[in-house]
C-alpha atoms as a PDB file:
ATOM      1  CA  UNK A   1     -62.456  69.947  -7.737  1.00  0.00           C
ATOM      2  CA  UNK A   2     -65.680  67.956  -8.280  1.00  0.00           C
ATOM      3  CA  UNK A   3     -66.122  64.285  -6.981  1.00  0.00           C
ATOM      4  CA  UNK A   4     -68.826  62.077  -8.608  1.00  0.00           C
ATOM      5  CA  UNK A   5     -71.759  61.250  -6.157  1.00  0.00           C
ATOM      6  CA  UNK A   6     -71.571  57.395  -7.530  1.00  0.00           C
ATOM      7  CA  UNK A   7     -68.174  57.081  -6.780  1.00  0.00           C
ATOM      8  CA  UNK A   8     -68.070  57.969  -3.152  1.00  0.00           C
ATOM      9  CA  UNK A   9     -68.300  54.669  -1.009  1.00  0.00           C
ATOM     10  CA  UNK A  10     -69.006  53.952   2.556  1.00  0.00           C
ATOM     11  CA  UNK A  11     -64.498  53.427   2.924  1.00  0.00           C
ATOM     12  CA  UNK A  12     -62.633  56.565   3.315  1.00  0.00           C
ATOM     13  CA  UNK A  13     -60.971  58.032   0.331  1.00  0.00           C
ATOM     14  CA  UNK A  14     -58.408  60.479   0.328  1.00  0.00           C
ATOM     15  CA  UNK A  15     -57.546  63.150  -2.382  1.00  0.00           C
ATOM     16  CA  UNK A  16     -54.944  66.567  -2.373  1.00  0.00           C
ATOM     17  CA  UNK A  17     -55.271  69.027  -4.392  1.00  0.00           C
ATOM     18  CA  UNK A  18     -54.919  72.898  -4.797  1.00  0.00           C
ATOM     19  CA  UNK A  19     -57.754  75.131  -4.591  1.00  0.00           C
ATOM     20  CA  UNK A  20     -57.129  77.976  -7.410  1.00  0.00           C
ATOM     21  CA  UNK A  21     -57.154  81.558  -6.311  1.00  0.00           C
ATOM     22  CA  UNK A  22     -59.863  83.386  -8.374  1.00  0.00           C
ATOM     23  CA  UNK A  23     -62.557  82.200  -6.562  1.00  0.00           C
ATOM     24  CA  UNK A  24     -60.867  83.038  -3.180  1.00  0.00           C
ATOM     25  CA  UNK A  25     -60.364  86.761  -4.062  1.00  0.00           C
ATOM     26  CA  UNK A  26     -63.487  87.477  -5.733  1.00  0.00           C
ATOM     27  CA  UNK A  27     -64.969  86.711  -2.532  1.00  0.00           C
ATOM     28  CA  UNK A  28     -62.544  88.829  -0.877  1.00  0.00           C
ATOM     29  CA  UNK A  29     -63.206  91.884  -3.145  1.00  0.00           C
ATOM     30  CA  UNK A  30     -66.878  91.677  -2.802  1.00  0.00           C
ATOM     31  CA  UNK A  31     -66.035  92.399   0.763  1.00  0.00           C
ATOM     32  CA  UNK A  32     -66.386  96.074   1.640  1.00  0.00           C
ATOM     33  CA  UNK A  33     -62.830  97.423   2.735  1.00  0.00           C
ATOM     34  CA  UNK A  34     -61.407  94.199   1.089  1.00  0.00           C
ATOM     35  CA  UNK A  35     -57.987  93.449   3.271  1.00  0.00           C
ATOM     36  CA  UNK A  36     -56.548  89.951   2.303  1.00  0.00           C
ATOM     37  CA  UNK A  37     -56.138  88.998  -1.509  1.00  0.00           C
ATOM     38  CA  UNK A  38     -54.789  84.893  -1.975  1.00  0.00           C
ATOM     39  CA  UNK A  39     -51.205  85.511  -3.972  1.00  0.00           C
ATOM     40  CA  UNK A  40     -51.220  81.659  -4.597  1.00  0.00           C
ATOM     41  CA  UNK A  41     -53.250  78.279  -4.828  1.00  0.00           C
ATOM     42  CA  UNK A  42     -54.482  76.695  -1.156  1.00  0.00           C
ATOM     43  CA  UNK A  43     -53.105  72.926  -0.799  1.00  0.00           C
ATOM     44  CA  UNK A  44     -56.175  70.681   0.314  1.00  0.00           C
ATOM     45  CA  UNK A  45     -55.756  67.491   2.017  1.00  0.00           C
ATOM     46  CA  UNK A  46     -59.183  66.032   2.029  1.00  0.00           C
ATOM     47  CA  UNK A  47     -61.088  62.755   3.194  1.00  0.00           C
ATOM     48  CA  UNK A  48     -64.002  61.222   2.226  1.00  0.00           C
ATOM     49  CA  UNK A  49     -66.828  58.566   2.270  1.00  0.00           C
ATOM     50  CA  UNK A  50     -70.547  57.853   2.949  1.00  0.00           C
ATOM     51  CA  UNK A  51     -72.466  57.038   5.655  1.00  0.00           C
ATOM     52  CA  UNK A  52     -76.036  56.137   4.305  1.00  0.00           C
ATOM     53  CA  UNK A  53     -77.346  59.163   1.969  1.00  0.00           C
ATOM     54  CA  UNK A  54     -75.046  61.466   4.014  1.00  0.00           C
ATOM     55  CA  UNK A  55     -71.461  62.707   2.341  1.00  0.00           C
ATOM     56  CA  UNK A  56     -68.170  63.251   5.294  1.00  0.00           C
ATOM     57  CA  UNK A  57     -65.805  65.169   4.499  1.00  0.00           C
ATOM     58  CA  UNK A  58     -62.522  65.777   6.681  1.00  0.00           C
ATOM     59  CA  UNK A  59     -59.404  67.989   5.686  1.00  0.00           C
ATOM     60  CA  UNK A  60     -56.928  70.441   6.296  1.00  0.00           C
ATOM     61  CA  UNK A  61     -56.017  73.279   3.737  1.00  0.00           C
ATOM     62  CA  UNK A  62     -52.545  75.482   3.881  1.00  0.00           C
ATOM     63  CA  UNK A  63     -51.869  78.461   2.264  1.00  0.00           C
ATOM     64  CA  UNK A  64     -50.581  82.153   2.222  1.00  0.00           C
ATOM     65  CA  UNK A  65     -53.025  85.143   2.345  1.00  0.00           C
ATOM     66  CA  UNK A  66     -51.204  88.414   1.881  1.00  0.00           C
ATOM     67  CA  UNK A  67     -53.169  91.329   3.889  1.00  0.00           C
ATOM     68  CA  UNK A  68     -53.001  94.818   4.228  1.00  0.00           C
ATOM     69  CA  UNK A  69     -52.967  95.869   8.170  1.00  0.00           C
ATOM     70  CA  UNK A  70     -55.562  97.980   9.026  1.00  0.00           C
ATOM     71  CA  UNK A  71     -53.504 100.165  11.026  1.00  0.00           C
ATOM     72  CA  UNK A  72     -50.253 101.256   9.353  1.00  0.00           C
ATOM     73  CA  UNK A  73     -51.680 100.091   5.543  1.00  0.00           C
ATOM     74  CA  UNK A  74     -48.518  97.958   5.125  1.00  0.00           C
ATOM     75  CA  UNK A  75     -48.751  94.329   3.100  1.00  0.00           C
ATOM     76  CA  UNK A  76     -47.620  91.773   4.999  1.00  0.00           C
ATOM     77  CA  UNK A  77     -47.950  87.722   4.145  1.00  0.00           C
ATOM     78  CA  UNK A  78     -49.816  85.619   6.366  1.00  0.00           C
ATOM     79  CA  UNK A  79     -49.484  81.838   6.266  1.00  0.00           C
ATOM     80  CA  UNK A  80     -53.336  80.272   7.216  1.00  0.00           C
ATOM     81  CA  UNK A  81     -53.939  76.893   8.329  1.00  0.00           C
ATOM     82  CA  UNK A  82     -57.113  74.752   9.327  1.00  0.00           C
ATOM     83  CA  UNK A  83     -58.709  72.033  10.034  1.00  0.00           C
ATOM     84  CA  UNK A  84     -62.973  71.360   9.242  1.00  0.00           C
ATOM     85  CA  UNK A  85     -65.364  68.919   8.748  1.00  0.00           C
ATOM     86  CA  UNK A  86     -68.235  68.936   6.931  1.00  0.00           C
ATOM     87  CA  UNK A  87     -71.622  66.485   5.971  1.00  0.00           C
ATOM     88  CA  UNK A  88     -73.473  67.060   3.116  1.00  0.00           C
ATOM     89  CA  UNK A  89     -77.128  65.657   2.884  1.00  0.00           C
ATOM     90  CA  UNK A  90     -79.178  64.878  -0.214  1.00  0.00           C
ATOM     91  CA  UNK A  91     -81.175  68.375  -1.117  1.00  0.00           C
ATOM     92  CA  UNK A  92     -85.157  67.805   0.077  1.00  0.00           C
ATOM     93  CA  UNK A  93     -88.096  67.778  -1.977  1.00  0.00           C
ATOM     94  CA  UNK A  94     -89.390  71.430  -1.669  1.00  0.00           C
ATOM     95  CA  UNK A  95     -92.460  71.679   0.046  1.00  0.00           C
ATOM     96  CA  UNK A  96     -94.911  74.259  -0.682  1.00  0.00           C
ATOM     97  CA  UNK A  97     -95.130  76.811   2.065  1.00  0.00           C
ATOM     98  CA  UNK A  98     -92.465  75.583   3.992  1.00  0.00           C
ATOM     99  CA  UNK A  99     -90.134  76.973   6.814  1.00  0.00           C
ATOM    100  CA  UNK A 100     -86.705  75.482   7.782  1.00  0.00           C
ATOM    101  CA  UNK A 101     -86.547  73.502  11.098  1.00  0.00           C
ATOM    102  CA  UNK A 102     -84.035  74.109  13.773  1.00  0.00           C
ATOM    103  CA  UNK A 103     -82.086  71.103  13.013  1.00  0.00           C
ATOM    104  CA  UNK A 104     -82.141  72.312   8.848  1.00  0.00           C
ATOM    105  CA  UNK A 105     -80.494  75.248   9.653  1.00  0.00           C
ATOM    106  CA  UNK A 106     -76.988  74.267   9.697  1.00  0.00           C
ATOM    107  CA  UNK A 107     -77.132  71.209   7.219  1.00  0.00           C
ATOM    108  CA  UNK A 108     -75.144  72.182   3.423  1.00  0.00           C
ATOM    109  CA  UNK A 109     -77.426  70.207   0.776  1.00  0.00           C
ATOM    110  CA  UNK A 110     -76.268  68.265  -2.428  1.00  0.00           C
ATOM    111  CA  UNK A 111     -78.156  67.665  -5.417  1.00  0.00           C
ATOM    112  CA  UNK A 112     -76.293  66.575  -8.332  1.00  0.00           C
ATOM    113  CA  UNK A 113     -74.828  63.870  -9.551  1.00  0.00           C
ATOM    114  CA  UNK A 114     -71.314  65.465  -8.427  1.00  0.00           C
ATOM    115  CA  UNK A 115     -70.232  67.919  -5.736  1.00  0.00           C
ATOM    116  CA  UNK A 116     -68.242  70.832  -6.556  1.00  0.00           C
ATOM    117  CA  UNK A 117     -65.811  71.279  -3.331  1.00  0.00           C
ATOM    118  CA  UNK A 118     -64.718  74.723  -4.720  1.00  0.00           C
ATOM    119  CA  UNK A 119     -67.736  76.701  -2.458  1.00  0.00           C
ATOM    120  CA  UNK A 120     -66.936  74.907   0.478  1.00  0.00           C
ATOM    121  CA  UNK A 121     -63.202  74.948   0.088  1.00  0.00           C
ATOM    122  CA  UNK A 122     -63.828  78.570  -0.205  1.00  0.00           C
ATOM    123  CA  UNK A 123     -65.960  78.891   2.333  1.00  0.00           C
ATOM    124  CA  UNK A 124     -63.331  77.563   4.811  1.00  0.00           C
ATOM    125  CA  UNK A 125     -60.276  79.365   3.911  1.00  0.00           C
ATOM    126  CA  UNK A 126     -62.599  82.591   4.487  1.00  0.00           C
ATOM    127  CA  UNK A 127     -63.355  81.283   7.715  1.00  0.00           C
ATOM    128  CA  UNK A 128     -59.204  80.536   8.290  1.00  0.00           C
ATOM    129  CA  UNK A 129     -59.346  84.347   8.246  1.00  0.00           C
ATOM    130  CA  UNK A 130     -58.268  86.695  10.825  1.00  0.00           C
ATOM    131  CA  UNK A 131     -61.451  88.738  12.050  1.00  0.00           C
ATOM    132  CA  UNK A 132     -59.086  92.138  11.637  1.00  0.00           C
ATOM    133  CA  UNK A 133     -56.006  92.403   9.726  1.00  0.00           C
ATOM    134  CA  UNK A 134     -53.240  93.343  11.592  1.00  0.00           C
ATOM    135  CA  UNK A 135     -49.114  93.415  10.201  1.00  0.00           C
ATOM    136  CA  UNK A 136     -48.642  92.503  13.839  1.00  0.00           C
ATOM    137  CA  UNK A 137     -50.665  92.701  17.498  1.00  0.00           C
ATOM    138  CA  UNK A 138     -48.290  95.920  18.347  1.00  0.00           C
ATOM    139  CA  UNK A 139     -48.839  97.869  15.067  1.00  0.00           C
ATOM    140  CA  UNK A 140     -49.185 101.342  16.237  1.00  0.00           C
ATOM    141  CA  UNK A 141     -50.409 102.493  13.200  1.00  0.00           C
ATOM    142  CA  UNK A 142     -50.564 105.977  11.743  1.00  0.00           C
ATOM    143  CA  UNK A 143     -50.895 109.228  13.317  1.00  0.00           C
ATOM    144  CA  UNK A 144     -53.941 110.870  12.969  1.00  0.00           C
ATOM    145  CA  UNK A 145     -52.758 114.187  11.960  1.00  0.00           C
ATOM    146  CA  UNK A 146     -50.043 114.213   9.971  1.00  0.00           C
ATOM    147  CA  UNK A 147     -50.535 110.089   8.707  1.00  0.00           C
ATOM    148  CA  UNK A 148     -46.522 109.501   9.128  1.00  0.00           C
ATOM    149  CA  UNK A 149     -46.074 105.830  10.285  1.00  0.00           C
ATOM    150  CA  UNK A 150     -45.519 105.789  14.058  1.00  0.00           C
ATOM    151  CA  UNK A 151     -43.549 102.073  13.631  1.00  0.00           C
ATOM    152  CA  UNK A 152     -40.665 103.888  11.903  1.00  0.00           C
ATOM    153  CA  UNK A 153     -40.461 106.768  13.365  1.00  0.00           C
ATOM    154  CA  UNK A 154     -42.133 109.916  15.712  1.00  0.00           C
ATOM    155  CA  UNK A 155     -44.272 111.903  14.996  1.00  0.00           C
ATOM    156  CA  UNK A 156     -43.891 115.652  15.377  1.00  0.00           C
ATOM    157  CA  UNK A 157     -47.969 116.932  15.753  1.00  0.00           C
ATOM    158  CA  UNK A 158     -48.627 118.703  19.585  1.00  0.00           C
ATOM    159  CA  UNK A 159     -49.234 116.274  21.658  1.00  0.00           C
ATOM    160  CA  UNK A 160     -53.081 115.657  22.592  1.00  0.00           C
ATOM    161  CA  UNK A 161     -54.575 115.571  26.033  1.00  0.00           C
ATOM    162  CA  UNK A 162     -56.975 111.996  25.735  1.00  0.00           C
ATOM    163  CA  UNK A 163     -58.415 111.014  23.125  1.00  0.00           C
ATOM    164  CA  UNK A 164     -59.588 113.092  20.270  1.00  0.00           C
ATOM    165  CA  UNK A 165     -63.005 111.059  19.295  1.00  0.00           C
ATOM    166  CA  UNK A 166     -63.613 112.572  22.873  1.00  0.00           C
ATOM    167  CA  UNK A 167     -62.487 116.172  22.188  1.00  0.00           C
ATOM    168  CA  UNK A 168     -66.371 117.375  21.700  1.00  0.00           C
ATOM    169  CA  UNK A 169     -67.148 116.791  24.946  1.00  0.00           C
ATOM    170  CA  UNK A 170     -64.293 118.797  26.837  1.00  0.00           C
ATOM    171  CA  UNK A 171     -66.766 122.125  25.877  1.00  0.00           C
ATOM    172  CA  UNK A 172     -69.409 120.765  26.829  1.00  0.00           C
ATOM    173  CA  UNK A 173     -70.929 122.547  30.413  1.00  0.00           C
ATOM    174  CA  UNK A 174     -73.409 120.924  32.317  1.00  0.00           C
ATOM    175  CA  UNK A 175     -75.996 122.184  34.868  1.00  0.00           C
ATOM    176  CA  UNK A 176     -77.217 125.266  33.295  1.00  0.00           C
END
């Protein structure tokens, strides 16, 4: 969704819409071990208005992420939810030579005569995100030896003393 700069007044507007997928999982693909893939469009509830040069914008967004847990490999469907904020500032004249401040660090910039919301729609529903995907918090996952799914059933390998990312060190003799 784009909004005209022009049309964006100092009293609050408010606008819904749905924030299209392709966007969302390119950006997920691009991501090494990609996990979570957006099966359908985000709903946006979004408010708006100006205070001087600077742009406010207030929303939620809704919306189901399917993932694939990171333990057991399973797909499972995720609904995401969340609530941001955001002020965009008119872009600065670049100066020659130039380093960021402190303070221009964490300001987003606009510089056209309209603002395309799809980046920064994006860029929060990526943030919605769960850090690790996971088909639940008690997923035990597969077994390292023989990959059967130890949620359904047992598995029949010898059973290991410790753990085995640990199993060098059992030989090892110290003291010589």
């Amino acid at each position: 969704m784009k909004i005209a700069v022009n049309q964006i007044t100092e009293s609050f507007k408010e606008t819904r819409f749905q924030e299209g997928i392709d966007e969302l999982n390119r950006t997920c693909a691009a991501e090494p071990g990609a996990d979570f893939q957006f099966p359908s469009p985000l709903e946006v509830n979004l408010t708006y208005y100006r205070s001087g040069q600077e742009i406010l914008f207030q929303g939620d967004l809704k919306g189901n992420v399917e993932g694939r847990c990171s333990r057991c490999l399973k797909k499972y469907l995720l609904a995401i939810e969340k609530k941001f904020d955001f002020v965009l500032t008119p872009e600065p004249l670049p100066a020659k030579n130039s380093e960021l401040s402190r303070d221009e660090l964490g300001l987003s910039y606009y510089s056209s005569d309209e603002i395309d919301l799809s980046p920064l729609i994006v860029e929060q529903a990526i943030l919605a995100l769960p850090t690790r995907a996971l088909c639940d918090s008690e997923c035990r996952g597969l077994c390292p030896s023989c990959g059967v799914d130890l949620n359904v059933e047992s598995c029949r390998c010898a059973e290991t003393s410790g753990d085995l990312r640990m199993a060098a060190f059992h030989n090892l003799r110290l003291g010589r």
